[in-house]
PDB file of N, CA and C in Angstrom:
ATOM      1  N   UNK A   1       3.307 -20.952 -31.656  1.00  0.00           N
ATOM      2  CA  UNK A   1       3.249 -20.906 -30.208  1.00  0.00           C
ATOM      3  C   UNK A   1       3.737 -19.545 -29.720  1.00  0.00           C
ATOM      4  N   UNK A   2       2.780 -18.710 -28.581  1.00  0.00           N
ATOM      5  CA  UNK A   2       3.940 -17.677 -28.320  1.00  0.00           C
ATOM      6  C   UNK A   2       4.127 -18.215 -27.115  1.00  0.00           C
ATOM      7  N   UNK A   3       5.081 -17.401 -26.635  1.00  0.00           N
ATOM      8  CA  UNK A   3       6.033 -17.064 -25.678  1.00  0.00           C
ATOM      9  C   UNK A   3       5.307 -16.076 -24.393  1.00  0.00           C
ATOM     10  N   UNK A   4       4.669 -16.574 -23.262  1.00  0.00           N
ATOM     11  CA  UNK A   4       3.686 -15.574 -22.321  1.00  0.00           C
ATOM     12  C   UNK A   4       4.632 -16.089 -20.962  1.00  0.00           C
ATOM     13  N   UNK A   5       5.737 -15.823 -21.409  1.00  0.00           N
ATOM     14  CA  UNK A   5       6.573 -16.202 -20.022  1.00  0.00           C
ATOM     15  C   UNK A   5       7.590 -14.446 -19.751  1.00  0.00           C
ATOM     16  N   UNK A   6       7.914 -13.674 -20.548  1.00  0.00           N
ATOM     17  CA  UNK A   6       8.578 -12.113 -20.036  1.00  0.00           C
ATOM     18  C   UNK A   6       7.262 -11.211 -19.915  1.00  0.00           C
ATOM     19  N   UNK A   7       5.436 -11.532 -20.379  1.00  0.00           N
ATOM     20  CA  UNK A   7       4.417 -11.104 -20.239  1.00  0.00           C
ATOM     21  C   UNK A   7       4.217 -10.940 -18.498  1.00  0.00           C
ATOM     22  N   UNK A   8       3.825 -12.393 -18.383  1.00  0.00           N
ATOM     23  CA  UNK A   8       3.660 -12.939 -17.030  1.00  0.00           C
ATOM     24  C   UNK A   8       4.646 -12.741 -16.086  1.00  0.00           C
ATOM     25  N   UNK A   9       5.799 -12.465 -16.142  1.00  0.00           N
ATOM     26  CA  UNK A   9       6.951 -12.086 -14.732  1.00  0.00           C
ATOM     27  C   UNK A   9       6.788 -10.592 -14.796  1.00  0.00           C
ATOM     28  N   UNK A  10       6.752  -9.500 -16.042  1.00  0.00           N
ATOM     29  CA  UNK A  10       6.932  -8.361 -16.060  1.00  0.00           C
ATOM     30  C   UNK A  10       5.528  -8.169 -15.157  1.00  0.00           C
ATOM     31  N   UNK A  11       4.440  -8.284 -15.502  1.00  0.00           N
ATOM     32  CA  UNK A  11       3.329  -7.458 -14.897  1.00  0.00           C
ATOM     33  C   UNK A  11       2.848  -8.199 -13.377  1.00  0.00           C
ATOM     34  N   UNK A  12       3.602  -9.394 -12.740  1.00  0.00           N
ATOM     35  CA  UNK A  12       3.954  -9.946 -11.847  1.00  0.00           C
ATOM     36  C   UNK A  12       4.316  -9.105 -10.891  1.00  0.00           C
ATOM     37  N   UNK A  13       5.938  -8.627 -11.446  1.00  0.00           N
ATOM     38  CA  UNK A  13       7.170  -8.045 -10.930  1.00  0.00           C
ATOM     39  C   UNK A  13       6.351  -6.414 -10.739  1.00  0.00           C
ATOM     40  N   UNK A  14       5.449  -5.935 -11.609  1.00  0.00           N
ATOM     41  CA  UNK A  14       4.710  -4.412 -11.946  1.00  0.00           C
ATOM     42  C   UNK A  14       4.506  -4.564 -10.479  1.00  0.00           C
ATOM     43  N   UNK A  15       3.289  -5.470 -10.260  1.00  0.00           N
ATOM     44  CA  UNK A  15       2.442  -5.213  -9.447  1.00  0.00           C
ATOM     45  C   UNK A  15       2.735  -5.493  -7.939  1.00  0.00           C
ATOM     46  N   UNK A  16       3.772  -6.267  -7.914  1.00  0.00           N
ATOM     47  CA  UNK A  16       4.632  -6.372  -6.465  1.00  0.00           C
ATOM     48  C   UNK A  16       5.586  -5.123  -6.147  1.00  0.00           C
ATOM     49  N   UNK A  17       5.841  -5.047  -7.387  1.00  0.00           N
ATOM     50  CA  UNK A  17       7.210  -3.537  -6.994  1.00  0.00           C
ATOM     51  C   UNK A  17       6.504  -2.557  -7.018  1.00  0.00           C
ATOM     52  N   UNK A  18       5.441  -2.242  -6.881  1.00  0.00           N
ATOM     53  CA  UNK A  18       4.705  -0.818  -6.736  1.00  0.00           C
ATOM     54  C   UNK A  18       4.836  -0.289  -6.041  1.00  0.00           C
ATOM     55  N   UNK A  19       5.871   0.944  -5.449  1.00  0.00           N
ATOM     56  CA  UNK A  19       5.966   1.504  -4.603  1.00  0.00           C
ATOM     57  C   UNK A  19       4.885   2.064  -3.558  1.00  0.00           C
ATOM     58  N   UNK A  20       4.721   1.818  -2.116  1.00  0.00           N
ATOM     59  CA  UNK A  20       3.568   1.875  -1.649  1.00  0.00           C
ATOM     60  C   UNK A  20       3.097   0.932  -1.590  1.00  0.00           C
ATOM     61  N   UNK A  21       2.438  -0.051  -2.328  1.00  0.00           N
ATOM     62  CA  UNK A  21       1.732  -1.263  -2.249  1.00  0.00           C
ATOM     63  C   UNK A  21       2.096  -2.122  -1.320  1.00  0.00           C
ATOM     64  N   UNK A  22       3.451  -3.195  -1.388  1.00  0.00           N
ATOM     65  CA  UNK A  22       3.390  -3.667  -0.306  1.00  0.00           C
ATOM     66  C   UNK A  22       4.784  -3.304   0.559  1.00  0.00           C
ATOM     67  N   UNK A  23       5.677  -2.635  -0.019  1.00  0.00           N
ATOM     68  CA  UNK A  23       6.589  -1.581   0.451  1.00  0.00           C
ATOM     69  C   UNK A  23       7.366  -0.759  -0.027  1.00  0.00           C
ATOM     70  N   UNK A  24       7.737   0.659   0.698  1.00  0.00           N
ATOM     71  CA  UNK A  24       8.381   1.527  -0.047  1.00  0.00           C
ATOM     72  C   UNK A  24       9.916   1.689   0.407  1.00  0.00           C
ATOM     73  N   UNK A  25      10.566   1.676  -0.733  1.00  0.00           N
ATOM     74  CA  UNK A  25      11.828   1.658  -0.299  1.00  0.00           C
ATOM     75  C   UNK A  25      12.789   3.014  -1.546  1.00  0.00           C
ATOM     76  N   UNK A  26      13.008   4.055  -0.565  1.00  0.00           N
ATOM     77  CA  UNK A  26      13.083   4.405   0.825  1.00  0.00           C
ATOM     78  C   UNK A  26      12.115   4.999   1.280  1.00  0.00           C
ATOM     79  N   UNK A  27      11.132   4.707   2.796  1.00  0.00           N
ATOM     80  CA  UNK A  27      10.145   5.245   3.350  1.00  0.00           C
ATOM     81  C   UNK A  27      10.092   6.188   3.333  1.00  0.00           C
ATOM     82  N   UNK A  28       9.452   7.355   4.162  1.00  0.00           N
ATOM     83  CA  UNK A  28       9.337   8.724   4.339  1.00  0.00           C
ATOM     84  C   UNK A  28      10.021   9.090   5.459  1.00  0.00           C
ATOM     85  N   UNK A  29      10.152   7.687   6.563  1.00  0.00           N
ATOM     86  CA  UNK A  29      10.573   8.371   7.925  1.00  0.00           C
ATOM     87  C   UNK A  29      11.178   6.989   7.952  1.00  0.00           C
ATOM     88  N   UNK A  30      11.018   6.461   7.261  1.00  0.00           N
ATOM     89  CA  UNK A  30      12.598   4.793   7.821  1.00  0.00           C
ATOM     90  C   UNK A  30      12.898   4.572   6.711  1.00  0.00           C
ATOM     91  N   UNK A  31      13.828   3.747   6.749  1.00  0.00           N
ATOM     92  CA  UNK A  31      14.397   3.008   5.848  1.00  0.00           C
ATOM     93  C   UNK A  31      13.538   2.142   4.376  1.00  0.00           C
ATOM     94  N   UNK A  32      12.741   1.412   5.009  1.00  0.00           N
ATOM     95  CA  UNK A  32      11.594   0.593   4.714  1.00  0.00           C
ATOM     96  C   UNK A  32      10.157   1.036   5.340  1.00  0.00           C
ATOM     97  N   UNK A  33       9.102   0.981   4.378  1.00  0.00           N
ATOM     98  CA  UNK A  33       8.038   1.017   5.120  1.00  0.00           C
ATOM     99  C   UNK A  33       7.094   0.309   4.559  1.00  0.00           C
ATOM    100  N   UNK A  34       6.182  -0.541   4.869  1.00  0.00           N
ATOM    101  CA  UNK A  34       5.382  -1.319   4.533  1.00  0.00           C
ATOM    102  C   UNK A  34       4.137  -1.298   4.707  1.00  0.00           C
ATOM    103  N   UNK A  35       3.503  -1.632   3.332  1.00  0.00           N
ATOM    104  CA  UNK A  35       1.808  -0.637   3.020  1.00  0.00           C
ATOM    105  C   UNK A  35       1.881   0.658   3.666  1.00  0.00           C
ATOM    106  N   UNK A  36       2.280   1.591   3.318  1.00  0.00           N
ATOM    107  CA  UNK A  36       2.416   3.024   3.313  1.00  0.00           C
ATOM    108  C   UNK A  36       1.800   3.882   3.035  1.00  0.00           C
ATOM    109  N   UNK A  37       0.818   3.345   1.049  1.00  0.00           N
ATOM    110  CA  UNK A  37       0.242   3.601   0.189  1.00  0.00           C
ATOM    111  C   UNK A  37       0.590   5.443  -0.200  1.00  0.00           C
ATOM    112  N   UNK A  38       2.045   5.512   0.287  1.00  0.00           N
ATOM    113  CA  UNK A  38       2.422   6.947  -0.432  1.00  0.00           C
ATOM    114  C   UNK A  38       3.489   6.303  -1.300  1.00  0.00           C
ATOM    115  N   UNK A  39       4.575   7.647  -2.033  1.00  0.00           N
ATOM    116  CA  UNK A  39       5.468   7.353  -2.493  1.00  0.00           C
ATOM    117  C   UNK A  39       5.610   8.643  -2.709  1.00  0.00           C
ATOM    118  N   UNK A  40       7.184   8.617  -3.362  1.00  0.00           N
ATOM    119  CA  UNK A  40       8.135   9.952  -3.964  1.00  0.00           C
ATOM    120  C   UNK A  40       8.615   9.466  -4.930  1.00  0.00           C
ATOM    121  N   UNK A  41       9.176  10.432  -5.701  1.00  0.00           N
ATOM    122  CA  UNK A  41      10.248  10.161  -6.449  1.00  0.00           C
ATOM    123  C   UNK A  41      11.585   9.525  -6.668  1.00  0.00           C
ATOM    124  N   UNK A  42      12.402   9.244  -5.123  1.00  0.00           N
ATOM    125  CA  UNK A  42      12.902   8.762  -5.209  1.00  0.00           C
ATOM    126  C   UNK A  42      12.752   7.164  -5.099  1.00  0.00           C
ATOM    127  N   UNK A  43      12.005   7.075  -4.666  1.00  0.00           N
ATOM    128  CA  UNK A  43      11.619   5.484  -4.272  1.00  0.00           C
ATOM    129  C   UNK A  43      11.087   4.856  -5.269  1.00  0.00           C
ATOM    130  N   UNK A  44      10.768   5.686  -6.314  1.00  0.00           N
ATOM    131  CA  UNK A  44       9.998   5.530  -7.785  1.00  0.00           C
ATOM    132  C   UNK A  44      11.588   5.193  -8.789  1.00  0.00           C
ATOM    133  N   UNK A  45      12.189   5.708  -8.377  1.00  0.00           N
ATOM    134  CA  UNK A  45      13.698   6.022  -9.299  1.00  0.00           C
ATOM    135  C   UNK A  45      14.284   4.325  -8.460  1.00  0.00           C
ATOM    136  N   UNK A  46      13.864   4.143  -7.238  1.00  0.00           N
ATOM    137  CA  UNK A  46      14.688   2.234  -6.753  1.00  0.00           C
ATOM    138  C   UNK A  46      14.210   1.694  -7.055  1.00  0.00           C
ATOM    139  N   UNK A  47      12.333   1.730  -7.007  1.00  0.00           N
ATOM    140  CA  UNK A  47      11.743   0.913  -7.595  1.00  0.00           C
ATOM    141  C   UNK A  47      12.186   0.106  -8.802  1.00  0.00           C
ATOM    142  N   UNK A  48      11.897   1.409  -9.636  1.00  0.00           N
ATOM    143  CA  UNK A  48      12.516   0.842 -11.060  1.00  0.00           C
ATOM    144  C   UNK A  48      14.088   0.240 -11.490  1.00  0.00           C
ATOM    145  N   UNK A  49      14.414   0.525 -10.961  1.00  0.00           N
ATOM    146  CA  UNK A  49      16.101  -0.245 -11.009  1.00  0.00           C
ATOM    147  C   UNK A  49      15.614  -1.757 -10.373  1.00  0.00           C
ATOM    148  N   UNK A  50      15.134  -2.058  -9.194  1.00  0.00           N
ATOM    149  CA  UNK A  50      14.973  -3.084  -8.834  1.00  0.00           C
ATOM    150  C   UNK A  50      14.113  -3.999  -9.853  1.00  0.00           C
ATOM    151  N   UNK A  51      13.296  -3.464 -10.605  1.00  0.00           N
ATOM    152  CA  UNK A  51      12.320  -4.056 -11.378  1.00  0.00           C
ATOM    153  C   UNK A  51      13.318  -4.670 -12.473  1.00  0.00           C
ATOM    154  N   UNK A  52      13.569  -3.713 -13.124  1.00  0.00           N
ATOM    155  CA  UNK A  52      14.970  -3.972 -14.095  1.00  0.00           C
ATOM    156  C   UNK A  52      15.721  -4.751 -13.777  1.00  0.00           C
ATOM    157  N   UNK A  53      16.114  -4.942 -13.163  1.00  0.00           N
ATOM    158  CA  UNK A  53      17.380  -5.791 -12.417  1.00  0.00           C
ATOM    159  C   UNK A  53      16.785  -7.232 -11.883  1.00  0.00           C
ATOM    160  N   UNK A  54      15.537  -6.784 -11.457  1.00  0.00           N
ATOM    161  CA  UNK A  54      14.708  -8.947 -11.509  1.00  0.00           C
ATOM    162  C   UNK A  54      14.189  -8.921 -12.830  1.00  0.00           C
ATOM    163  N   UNK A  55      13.817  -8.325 -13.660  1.00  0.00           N
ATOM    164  CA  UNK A  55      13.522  -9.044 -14.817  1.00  0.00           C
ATOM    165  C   UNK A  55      14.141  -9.359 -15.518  1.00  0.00           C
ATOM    166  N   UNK A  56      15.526  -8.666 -16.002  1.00  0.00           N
ATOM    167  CA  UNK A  56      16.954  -9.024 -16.591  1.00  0.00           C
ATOM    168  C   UNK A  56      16.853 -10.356 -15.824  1.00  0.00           C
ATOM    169  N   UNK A  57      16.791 -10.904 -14.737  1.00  0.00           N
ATOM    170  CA  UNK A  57      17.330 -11.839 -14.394  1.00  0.00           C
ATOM    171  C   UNK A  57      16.622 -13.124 -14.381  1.00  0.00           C
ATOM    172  N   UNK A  58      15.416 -12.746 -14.701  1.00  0.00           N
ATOM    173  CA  UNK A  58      14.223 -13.835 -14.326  1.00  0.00           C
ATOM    174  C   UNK A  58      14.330 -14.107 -16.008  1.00  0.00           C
ATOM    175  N   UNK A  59      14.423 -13.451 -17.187  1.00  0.00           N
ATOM    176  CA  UNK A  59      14.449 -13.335 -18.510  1.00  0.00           C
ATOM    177  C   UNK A  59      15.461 -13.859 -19.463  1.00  0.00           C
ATOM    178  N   UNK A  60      16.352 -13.230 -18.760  1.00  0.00           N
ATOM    179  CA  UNK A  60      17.979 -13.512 -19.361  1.00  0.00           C
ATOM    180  C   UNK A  60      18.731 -14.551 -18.801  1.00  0.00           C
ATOM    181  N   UNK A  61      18.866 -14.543 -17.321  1.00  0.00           N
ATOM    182  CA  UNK A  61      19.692 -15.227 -16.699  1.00  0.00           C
ATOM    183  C   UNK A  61      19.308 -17.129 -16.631  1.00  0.00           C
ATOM    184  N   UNK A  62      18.037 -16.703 -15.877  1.00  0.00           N
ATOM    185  CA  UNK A  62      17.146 -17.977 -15.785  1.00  0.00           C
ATOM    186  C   UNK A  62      16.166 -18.811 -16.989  1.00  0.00           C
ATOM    187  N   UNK A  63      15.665 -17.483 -17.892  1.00  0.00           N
ATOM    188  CA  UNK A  63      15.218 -18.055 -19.081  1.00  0.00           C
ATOM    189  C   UNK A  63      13.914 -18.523 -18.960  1.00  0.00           C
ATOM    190  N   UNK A  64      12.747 -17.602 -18.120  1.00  0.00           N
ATOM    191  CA  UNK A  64      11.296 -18.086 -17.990  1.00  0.00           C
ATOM    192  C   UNK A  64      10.684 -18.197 -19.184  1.00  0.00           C
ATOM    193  N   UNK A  65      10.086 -19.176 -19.182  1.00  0.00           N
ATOM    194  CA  UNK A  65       9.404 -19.466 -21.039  1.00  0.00           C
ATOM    195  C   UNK A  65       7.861 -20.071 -20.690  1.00  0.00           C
ATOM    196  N   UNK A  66       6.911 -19.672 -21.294  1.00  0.00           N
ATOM    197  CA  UNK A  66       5.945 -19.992 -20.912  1.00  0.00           C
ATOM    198  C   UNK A  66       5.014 -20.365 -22.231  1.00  0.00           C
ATOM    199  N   UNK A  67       5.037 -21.290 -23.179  1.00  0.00           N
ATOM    200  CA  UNK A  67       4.231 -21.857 -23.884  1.00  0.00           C
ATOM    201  C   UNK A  67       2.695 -22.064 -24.422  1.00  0.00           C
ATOM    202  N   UNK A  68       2.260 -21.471 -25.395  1.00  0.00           N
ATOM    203  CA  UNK A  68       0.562 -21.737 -25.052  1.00  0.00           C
ATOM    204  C   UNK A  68       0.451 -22.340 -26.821  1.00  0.00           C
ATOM    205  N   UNK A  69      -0.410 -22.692 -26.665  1.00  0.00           N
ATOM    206  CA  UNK A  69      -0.776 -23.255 -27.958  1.00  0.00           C
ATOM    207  C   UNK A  69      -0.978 -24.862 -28.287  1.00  0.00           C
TER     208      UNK A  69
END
């Protein structure tokens, strides 16, 4: 059996935390900005901490397991 449960949250978590997509944090001119479809570097550098930091938790903490077979 594998295991398609840290598959399925990671590229989940990818495609929601995309900076730009459905918000950037930190905007260009606020705080937050939502569908923006820009980004920088720094917001690329929160992104990823935030990503890290829900998947540690969705993985480790909570223990998503997803079964096939």
């Amino acid at each position: 059996m594998a295991d398609w449960g840290p598959v399925v949250i990671a590229v989940v978590l990818f495609v929601l935390l995309s900076p730009g997509l459905l918000f950037q944090l930190p905007g260009r001119g606020r705080v937050v900005e939502f569908g923006g479809m820009h980004t920088s570097g720094i917001s690329i550098l929160v992104h990823t901490i935030i990503f890290f930091g829900l998947l540690t938790i969705f993985l480790i903490a909570v223990g998503v397991h997803i079964y096939t077979g």
